[in-house]
C-alpha atoms as a PDB file:
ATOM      1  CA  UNK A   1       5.074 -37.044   7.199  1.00  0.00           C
ATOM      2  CA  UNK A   2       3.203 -34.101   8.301  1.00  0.00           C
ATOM      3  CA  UNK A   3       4.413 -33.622  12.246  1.00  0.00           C
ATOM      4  CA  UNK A   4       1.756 -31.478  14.496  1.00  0.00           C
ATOM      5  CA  UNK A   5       4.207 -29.583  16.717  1.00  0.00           C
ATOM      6  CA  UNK A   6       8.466   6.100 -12.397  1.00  0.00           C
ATOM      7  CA  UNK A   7      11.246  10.458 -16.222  1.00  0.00           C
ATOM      8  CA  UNK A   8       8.972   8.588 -18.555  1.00  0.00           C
ATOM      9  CA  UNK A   9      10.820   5.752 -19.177  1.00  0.00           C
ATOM     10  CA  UNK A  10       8.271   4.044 -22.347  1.00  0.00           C
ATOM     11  CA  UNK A  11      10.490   2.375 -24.983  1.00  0.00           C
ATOM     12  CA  UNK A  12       8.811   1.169 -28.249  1.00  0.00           C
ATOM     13  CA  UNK A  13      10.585  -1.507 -29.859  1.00  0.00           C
ATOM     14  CA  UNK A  14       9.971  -4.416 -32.030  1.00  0.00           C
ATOM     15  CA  UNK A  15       9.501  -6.268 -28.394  1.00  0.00           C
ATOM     16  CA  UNK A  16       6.998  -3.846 -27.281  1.00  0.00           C
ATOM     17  CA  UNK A  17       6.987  -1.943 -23.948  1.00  0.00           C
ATOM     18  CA  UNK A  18       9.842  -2.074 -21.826  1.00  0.00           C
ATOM     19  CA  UNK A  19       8.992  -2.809 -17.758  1.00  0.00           C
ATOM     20  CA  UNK A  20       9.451  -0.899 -15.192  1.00  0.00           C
ATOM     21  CA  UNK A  21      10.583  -2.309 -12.310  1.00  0.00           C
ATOM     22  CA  UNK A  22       8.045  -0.668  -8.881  1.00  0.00           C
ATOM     23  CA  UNK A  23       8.754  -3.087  -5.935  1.00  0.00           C
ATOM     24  CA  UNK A  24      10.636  -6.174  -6.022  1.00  0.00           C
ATOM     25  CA  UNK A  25      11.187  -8.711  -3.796  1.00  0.00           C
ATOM     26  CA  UNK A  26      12.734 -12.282  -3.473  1.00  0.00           C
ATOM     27  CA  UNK A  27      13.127 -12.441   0.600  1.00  0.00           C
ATOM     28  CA  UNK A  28      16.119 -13.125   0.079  1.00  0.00           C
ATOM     29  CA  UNK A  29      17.566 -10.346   2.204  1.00  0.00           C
ATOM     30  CA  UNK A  30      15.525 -11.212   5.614  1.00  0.00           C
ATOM     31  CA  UNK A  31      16.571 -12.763   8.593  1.00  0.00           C
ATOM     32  CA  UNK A  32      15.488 -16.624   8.260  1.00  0.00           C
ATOM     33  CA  UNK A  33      12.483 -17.850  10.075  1.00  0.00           C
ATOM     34  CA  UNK A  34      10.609 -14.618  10.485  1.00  0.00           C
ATOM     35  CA  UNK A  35       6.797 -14.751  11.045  1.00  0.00           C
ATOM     36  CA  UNK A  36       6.721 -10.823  11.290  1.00  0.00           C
ATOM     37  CA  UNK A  37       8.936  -8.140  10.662  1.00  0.00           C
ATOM     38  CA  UNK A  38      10.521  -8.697   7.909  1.00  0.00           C
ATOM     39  CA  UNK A  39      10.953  -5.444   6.237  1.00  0.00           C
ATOM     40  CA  UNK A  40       7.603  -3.343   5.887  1.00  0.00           C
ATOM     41  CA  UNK A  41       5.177  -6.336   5.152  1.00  0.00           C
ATOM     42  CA  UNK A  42       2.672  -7.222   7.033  1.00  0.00           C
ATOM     43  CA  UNK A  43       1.525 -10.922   8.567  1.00  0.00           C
ATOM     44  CA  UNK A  44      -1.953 -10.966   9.233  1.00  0.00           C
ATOM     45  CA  UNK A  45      -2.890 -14.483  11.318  1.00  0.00           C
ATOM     46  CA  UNK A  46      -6.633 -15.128  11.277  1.00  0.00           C
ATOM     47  CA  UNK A  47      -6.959 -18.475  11.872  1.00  0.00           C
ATOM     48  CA  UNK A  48      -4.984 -18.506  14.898  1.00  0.00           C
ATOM     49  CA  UNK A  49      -4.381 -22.453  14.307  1.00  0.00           C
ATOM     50  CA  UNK A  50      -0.391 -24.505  14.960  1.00  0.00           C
ATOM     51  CA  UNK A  51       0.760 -25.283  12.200  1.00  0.00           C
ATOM     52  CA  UNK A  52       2.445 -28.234  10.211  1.00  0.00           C
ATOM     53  CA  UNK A  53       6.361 -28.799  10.289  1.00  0.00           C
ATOM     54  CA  UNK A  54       8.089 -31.001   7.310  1.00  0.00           C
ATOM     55  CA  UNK A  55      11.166 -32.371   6.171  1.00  0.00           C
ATOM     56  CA  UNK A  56      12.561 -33.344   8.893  1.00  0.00           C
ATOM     57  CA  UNK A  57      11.902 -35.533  11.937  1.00  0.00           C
ATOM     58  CA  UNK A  58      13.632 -32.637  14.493  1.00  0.00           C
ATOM     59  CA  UNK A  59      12.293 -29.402  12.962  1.00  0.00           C
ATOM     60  CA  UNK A  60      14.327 -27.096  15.043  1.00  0.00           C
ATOM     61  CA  UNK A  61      14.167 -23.919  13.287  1.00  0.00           C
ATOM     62  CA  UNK A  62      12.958 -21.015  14.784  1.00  0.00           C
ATOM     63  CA  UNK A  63       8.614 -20.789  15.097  1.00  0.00           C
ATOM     64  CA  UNK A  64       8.303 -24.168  14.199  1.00  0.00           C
ATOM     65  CA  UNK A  65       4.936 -25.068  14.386  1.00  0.00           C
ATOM     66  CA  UNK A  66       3.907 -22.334  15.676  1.00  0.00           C
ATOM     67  CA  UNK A  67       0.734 -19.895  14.844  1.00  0.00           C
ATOM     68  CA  UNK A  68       1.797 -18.037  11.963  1.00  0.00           C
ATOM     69  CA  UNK A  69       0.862 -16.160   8.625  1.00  0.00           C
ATOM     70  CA  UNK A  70       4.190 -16.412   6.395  1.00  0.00           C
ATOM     71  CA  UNK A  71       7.129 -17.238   7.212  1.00  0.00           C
ATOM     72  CA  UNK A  72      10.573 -16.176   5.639  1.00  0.00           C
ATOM     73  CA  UNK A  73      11.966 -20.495   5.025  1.00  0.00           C
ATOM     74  CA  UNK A  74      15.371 -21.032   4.289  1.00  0.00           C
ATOM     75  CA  UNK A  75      15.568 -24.846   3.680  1.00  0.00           C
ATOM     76  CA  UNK A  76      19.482 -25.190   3.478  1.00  0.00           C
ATOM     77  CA  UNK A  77      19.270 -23.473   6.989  1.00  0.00           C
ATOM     78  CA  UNK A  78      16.212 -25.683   8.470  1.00  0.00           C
ATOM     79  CA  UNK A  79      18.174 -28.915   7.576  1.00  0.00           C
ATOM     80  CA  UNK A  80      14.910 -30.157   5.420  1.00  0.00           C
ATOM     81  CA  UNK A  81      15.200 -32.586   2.553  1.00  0.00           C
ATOM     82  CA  UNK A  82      13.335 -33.224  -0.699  1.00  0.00           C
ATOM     83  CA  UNK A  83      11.895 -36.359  -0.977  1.00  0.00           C
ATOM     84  CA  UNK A  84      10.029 -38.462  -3.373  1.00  0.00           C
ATOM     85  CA  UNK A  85       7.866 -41.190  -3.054  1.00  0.00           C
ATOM     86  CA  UNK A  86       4.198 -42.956  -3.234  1.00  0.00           C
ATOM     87  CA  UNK A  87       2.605 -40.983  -0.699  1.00  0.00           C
ATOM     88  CA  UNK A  88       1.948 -43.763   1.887  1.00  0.00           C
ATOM     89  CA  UNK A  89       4.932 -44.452   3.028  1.00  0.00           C
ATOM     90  CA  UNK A  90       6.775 -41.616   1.658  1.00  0.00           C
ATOM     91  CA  UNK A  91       5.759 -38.001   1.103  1.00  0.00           C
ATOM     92  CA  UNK A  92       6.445 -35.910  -2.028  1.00  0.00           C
ATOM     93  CA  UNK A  93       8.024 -32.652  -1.032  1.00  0.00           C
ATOM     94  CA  UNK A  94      10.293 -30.393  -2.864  1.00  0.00           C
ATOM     95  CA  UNK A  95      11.792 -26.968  -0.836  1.00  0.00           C
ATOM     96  CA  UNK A  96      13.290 -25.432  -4.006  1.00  0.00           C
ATOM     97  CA  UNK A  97      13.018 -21.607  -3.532  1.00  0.00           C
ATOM     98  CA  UNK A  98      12.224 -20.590  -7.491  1.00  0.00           C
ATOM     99  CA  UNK A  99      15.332 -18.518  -6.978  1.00  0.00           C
ATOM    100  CA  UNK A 100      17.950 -17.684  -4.032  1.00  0.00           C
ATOM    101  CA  UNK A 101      17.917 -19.056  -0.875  1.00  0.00           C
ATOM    102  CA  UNK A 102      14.680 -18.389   0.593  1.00  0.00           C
ATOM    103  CA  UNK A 103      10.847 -17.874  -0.018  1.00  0.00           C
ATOM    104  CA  UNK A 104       7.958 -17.131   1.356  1.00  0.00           C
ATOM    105  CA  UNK A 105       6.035 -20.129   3.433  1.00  0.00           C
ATOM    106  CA  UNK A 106       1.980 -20.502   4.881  1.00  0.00           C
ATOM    107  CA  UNK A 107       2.570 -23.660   6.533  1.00  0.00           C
ATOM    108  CA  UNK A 108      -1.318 -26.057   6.915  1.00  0.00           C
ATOM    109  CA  UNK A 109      -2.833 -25.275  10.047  1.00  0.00           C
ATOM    110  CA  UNK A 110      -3.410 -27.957  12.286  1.00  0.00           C
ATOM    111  CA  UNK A 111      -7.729 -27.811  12.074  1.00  0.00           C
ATOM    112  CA  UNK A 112      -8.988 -27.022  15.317  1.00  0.00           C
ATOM    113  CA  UNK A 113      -6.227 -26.833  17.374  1.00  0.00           C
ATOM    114  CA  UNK A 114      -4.867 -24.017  19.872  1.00  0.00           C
ATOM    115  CA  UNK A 115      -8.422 -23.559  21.090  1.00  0.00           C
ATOM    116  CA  UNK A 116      -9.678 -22.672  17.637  1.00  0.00           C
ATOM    117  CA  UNK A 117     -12.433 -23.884  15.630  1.00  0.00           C
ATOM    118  CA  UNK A 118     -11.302 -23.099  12.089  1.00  0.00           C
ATOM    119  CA  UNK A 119     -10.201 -26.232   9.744  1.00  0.00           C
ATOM    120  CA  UNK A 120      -8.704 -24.026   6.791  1.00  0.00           C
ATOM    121  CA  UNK A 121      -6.030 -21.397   6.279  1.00  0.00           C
ATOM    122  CA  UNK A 122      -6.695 -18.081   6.592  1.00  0.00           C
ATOM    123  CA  UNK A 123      -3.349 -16.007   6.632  1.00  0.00           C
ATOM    124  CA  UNK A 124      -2.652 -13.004   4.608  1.00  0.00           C
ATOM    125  CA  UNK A 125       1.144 -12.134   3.813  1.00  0.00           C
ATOM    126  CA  UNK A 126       0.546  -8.288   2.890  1.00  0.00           C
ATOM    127  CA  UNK A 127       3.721  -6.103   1.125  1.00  0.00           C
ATOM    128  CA  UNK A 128       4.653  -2.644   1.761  1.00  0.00           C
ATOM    129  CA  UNK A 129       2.562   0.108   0.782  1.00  0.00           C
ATOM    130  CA  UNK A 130       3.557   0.641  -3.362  1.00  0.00           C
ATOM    131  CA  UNK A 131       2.928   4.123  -5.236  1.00  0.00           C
ATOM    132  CA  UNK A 132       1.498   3.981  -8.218  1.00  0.00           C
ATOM    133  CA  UNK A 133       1.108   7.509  -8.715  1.00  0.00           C
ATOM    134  CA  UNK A 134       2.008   8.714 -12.222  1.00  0.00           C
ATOM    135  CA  UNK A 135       2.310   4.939 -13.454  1.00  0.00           C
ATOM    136  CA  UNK A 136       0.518   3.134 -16.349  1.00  0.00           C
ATOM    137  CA  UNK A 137       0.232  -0.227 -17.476  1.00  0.00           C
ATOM    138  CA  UNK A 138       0.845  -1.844 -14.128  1.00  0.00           C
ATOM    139  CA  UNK A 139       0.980  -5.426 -13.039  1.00  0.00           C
ATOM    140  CA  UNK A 140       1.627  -7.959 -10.194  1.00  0.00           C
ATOM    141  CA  UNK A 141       4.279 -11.315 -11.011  1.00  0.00           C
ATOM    142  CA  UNK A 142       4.028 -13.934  -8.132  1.00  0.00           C
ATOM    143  CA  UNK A 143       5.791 -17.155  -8.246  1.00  0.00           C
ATOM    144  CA  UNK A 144       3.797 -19.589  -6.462  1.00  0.00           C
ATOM    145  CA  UNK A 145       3.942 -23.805  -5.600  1.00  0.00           C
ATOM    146  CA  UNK A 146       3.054 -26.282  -3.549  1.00  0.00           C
ATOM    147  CA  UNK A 147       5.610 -27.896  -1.534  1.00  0.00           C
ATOM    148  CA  UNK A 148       3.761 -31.598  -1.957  1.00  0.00           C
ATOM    149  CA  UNK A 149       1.090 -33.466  -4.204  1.00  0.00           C
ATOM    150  CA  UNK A 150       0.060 -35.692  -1.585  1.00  0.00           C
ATOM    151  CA  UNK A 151      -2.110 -34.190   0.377  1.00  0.00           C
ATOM    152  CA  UNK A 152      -4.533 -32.003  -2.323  1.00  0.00           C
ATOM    153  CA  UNK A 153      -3.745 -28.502  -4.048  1.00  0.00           C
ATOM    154  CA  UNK A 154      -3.021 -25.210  -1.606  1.00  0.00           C
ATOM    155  CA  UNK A 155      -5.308 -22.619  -2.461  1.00  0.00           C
ATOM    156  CA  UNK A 156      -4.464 -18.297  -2.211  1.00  0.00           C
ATOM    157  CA  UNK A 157      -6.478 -15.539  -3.725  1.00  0.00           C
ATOM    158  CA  UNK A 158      -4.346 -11.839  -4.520  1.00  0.00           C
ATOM    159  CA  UNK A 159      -5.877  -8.765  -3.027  1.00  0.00           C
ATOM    160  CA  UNK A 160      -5.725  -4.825  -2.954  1.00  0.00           C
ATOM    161  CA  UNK A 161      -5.480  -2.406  -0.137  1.00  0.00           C
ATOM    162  CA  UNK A 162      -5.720   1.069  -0.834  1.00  0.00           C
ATOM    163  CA  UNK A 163      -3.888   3.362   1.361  1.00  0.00           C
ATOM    164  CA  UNK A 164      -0.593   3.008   2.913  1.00  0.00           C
ATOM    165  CA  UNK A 165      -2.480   1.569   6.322  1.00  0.00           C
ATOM    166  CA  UNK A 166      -2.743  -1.141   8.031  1.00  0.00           C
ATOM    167  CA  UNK A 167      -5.085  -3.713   7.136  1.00  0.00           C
ATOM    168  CA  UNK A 168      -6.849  -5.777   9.887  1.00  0.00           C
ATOM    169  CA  UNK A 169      -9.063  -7.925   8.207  1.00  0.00           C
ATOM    170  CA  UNK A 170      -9.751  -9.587   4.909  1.00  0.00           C
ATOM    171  CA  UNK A 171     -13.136  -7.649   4.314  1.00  0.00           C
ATOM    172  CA  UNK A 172     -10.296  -4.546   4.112  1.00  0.00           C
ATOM    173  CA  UNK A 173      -9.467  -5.885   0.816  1.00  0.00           C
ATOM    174  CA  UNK A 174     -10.621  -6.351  -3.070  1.00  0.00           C
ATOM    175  CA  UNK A 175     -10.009  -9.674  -4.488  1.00  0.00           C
ATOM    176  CA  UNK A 176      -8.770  -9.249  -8.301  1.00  0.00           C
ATOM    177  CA  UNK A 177      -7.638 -13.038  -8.612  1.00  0.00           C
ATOM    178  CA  UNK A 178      -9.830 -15.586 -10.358  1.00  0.00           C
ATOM    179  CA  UNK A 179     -12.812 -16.500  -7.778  1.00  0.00           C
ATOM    180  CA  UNK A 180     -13.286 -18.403  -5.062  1.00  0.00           C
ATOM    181  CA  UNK A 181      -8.939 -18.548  -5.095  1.00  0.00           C
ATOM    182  CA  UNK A 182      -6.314 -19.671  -7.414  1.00  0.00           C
ATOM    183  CA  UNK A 183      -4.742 -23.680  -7.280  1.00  0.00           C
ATOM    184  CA  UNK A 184      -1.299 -24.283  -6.854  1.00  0.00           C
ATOM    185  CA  UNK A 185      -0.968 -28.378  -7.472  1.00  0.00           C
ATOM    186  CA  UNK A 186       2.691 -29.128  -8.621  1.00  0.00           C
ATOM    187  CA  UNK A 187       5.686 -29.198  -6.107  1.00  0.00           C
ATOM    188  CA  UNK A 188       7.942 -29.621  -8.902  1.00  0.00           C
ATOM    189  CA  UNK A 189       7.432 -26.772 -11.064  1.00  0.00           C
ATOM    190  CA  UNK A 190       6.778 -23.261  -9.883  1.00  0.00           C
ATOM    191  CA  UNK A 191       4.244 -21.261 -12.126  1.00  0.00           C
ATOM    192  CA  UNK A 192       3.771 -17.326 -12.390  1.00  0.00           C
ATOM    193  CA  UNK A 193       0.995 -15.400 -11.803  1.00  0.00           C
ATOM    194  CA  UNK A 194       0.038 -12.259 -13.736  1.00  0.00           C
ATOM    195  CA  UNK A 195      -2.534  -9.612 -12.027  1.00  0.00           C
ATOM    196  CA  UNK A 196      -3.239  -6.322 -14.183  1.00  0.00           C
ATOM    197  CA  UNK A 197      -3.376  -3.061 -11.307  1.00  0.00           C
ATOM    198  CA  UNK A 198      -4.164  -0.835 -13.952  1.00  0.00           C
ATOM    199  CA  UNK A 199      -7.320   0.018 -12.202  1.00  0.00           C
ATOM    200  CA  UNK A 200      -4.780   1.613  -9.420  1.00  0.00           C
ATOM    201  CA  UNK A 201      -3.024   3.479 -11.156  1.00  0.00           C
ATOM    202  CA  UNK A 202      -2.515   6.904  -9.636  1.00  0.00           C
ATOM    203  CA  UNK A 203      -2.706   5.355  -6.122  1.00  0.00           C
ATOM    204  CA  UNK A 204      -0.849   3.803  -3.170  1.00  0.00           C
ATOM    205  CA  UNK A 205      -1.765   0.158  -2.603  1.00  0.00           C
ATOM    206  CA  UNK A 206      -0.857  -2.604  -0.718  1.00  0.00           C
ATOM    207  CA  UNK A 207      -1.446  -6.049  -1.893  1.00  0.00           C
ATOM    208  CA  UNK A 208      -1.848  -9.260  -0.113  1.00  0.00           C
ATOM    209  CA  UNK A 209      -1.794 -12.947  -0.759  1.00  0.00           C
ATOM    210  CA  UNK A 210      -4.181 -15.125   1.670  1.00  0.00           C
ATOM    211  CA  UNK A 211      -3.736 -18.357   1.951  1.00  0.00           C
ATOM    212  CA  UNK A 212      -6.775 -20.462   2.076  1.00  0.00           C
ATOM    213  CA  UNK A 213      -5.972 -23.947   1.616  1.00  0.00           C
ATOM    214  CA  UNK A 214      -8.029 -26.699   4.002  1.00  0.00           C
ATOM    215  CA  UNK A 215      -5.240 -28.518   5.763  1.00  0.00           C
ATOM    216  CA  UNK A 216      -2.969 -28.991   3.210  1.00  0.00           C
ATOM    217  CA  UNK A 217       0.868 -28.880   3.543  1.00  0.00           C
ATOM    218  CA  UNK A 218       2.379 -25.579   2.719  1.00  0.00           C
ATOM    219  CA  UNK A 219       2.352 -22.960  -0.014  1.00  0.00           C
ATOM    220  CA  UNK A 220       5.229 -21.841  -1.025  1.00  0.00           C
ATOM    221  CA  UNK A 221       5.057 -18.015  -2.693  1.00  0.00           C
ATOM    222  CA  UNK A 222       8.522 -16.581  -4.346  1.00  0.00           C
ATOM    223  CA  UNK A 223       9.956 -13.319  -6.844  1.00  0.00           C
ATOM    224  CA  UNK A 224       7.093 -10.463  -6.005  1.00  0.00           C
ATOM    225  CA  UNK A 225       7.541  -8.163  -8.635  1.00  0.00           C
ATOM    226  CA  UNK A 226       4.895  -4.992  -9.357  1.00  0.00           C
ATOM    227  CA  UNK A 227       5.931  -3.291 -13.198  1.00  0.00           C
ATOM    228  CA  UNK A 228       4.777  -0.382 -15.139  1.00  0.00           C
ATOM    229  CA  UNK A 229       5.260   0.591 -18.801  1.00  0.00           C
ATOM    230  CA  UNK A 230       5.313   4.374 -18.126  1.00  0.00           C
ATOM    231  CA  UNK A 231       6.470   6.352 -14.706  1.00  0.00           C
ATOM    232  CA  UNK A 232       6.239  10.147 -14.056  1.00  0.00           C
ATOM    233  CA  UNK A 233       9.714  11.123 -13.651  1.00  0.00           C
ATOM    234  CA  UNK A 234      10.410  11.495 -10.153  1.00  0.00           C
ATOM    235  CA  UNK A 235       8.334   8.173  -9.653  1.00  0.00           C
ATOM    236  CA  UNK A 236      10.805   6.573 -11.636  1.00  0.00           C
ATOM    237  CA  UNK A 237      14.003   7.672 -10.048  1.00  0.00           C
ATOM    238  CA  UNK A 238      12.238   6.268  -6.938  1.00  0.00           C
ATOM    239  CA  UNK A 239      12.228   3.123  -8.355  1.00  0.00           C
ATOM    240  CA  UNK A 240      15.619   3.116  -8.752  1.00  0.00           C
ATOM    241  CA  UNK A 241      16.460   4.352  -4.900  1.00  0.00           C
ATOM    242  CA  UNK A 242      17.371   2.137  -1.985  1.00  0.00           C
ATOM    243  CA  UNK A 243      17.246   3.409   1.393  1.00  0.00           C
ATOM    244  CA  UNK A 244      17.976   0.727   4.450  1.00  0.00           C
ATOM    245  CA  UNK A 245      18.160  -0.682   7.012  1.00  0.00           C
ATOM    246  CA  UNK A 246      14.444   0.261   7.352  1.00  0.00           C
ATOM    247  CA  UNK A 247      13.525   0.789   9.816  1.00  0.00           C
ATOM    248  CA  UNK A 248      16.709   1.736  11.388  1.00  0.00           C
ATOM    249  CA  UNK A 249      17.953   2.880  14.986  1.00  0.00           C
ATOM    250  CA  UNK A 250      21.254   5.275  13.537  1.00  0.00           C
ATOM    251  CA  UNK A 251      22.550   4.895   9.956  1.00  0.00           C
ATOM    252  CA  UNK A 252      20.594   4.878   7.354  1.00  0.00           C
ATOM    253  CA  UNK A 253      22.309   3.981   3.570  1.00  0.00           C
ATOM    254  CA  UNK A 254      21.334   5.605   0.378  1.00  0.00           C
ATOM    255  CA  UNK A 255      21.969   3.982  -2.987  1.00  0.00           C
ATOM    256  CA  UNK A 256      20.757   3.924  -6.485  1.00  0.00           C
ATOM    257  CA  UNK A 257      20.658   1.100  -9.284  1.00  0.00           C
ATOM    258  CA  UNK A 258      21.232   3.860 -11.972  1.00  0.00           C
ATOM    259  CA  UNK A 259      24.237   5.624 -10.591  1.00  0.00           C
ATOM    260  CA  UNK A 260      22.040   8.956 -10.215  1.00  0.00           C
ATOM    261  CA  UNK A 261      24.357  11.626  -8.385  1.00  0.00           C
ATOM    262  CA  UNK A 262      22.603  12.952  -5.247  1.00  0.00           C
ATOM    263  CA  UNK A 263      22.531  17.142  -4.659  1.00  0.00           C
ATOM    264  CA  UNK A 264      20.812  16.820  -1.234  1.00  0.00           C
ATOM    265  CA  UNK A 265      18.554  14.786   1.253  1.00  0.00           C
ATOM    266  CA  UNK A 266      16.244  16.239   3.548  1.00  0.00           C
ATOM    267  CA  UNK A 267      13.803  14.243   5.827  1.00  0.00           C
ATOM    268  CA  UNK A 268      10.344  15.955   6.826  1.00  0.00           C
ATOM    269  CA  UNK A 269       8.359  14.324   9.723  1.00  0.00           C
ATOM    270  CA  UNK A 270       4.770  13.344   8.976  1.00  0.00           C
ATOM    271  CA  UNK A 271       3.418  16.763   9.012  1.00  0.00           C
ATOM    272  CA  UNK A 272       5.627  17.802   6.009  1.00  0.00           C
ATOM    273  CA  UNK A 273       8.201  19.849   9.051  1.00  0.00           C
ATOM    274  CA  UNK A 274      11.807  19.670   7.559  1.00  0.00           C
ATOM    275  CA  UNK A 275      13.650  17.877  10.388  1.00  0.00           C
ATOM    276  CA  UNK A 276      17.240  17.087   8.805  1.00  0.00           C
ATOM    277  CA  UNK A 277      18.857  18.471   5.639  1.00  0.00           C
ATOM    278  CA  UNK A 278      22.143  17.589   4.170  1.00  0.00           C
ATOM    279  CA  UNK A 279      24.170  18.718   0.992  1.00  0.00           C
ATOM    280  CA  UNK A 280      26.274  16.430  -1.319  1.00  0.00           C
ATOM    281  CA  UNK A 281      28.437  16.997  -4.238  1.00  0.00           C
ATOM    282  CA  UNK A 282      26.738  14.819  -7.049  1.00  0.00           C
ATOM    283  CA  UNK A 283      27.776  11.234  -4.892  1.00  0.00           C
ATOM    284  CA  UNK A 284      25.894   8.113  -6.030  1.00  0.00           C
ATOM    285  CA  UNK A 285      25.514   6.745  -2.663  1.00  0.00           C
ATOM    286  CA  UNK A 286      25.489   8.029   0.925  1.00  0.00           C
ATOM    287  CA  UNK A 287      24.849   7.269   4.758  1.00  0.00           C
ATOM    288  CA  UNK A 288      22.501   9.215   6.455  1.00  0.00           C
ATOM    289  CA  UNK A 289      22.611   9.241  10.205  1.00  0.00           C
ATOM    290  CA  UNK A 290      19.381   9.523  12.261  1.00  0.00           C
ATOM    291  CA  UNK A 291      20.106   8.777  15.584  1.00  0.00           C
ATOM    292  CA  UNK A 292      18.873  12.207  17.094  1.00  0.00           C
ATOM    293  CA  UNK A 293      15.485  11.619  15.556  1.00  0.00           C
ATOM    294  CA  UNK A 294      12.627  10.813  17.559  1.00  0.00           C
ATOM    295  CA  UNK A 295      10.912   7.100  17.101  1.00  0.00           C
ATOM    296  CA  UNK A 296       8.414   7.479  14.191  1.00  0.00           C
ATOM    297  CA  UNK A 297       7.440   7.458  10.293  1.00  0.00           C
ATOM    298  CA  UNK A 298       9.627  10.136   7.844  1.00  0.00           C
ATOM    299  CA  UNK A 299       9.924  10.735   4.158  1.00  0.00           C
ATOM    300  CA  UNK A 300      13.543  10.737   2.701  1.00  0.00           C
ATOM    301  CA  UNK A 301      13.668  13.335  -0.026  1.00  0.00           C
ATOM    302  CA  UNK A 302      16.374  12.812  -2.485  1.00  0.00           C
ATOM    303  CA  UNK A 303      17.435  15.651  -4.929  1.00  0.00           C
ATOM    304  CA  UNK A 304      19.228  14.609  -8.147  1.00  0.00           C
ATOM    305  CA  UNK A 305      19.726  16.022 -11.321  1.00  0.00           C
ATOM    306  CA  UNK A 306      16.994  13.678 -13.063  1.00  0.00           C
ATOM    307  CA  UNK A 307      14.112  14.312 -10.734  1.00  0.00           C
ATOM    308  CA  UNK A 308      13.553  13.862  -7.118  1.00  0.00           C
ATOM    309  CA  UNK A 309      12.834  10.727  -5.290  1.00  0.00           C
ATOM    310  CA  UNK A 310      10.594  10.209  -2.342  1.00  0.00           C
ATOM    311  CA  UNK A 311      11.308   6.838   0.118  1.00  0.00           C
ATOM    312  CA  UNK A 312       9.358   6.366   3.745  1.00  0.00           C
ATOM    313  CA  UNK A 313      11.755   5.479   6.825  1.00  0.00           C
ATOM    314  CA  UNK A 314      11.104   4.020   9.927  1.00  0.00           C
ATOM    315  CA  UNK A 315      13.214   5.259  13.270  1.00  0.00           C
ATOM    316  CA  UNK A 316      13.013   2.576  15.843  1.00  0.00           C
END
C-alpha cells in the first residue's frame, strides 16, 4: 500500500519528412535516485509536501519519501515489485520504465504534511535550455503512465519557458497542453504525447512537465524527445555533438553521432572572451581539459568541415 515515510537536413520521401533529432533524453545515464542535479534540468518543488513510497515494505533507496519534484527511479535498484490485484487488499502497480532502466518519477504528496497546507501536486521537472534557432516543424514526444489504477488518474500539463533561465514559478510558463492538464490512467500501457513548438521556432526554450495530480500515487514520465523537419546547418551538426561530463571539474569529452572530423575547439566565457583554443587534425572525438578555468558558464565552439557547432559547459 501507499507508505507515508539543425546543414538542412529535409528529406522528401514517399514517408514524408524525415526528423530531426534536437534533445533527447531517456535518464538513463543519471545517477539513480536524484531529486536534483541530474544533468542541466531543473526540479522545481512547490508544494513542499513528503511524499509517497511503494513497492516495497523497506523503501530504502535514497530520498525516499522525501520532499521532492522528480526523481531519477531505477526499480531493479530500489528492490520494488509489480504487483497485481483488487485494490483492497492488493495494489495494482507496474514500475516498467517504457525503455532502459530508469524514468522519470513525481511521487503523491502526502496532503498537508511537512507543515504545508497544499493537498495536490505541484512539481515541475523542467529540461535544459533547447535552441530552436534556425529549426522548423518542431515538436515535443513524452512517454507518460501511471504507476497504479487504484487510487484515480495522475494529472501533468507541458509548458514553455523562453530563455535559457531559470524558472521559479509556474506563472513563468505557457501551458500548450490540453487545459486544465492531461490524464494518465493506465499503469500497464505507456502512451505518447505529441506537442507542436512550432510557435518557437527561432528561439531557446525550456520546457517543463508539472505534475498536478491530488494525492494520487506516482506519475511516471519516460523518452523526452524535441524533433525538427528542417535545421540551419550549424544547428544541425549541434545536434549531433556530445560534450560531457557537464558540468565537469577537469576533462571534458567531445564526440559526435555522425563521425564529423573536428578542425578546432575554442571556449569563450560568457562575454564572448576566447579563453582556451585548441587545434586537431580532422579527429572524430576528443578530450578537452578545463581544469585551469575558473567556476562558471562557457560555450564550446566546435569547428568541422560541415558547419560549426555550439554546446554550453558548466565548470564546477
Amino acid at each position: 500500500m501507499k507508505k507515508i515515510l539543425l546543414l538542412s537536413a529535409l528529406f522528401v520521401s514517399t514517408l514524408g519528412f524525415s526528423q530531426i533529432t534536437v534533445f533527447e533524453d531517456s535518464f538513463d545515464t543519471y545517477n539513480d535516485f536524484l531529486i536534483t542535479g541530474y544533468g542541466q534540468w531543473q526540479s522545481l518543488d512547490l508544494d513542499l509536501l513528503n511524499t509517497y513510497t511503494g513497492g516495497t515494505d523497506t523503501p530504502t533507496w535514497a530520498n525516499a519519501g522525501a520532499p521532492q519534484a522528480f526523481q531519477i527511479f531505477n526499480p531493479t535498484t530500489a528492490l520494488v515489485s509489480n504487483g497485481t490485484g483488487d485494490c483492497n487488499t492488493t495494489e495494482n502497480i507496474n514500475f516498467t520504465p517504457r525503455t532502459g532502466a530508469k524514468f522519470a518519477a513525481c511521487w503523491a504528496g502526502v496532503p498537508s504534511s511537512n507543515g504545508q497546507t497544499a493537498t495536490a501536486n505541484n512539481d515541475w521537472m523542467i529540461s535544459p535550455p533547447i535552441s530552436l534557432v534556425g529549426a522548423t516543424g518542431t515538436q515535443l514526444s513524452v512517454w507518460y503512465k501511471a504507476l497504479s489504477d487504484c487510487y484515480g488518474t495522475e494529472r501533468f500539463s507541458i509548458g514553455v519557458y523562453v530563455g535559457s533561465g531559470t524558472p521559479t514559478q509556474t506563472s513563468d510558463f505557457t501551458i500548450i497542453s490540453t487545459l486544465p492538464y492531461i490524464q494518465a490512467s493506465s499503469y500497464t500501457t505507456w502512451t505518447e504525447r505529441i506537442q507542436s513548438l512550432n510557435a518557437y521556432n527561432g528561439q531557446t526554450i525550456r520546457i517543463g512537465i508539472r505534475c498536478v495530480s491530488p494525492d494520487r500515487y506516482m506519475l511516471m514520465i519516460d523518452d523526452f524527445k524535441v524533433t525538427a523537419t528542417t535545421l540551419s546547418t550549424d544547428d544541425f551538426v549541434s545536434s549531433k555533438f556530445s560534450v560531457y561530463p557537464n558540468p565537469a571539474n577537469n576533462i571534458v569529452n567531445v564526440s559526435n553521432t555522425g563521425n564529423i572530423q573536428i578542425n578546432k575547439v575554442a571556449i569563450m566565457d560568457i562575454n564572448g572572451r576566447t579563453v582556451k583554443s585548441l587545434n586537431f587534425n580532422g579527429v572524430t572525438e576528443t578530450q578537452v581539459n578545463v581544469s585551469e578555468l575558473n567556476a562558471g558558464v562557457y560555450f564550446m565552439s566546435i569547428d568541422t568541415n560541415e558547419g560549426v557547432a555550439t554546446k554550453k559547459i558548466v565548470k564546477s
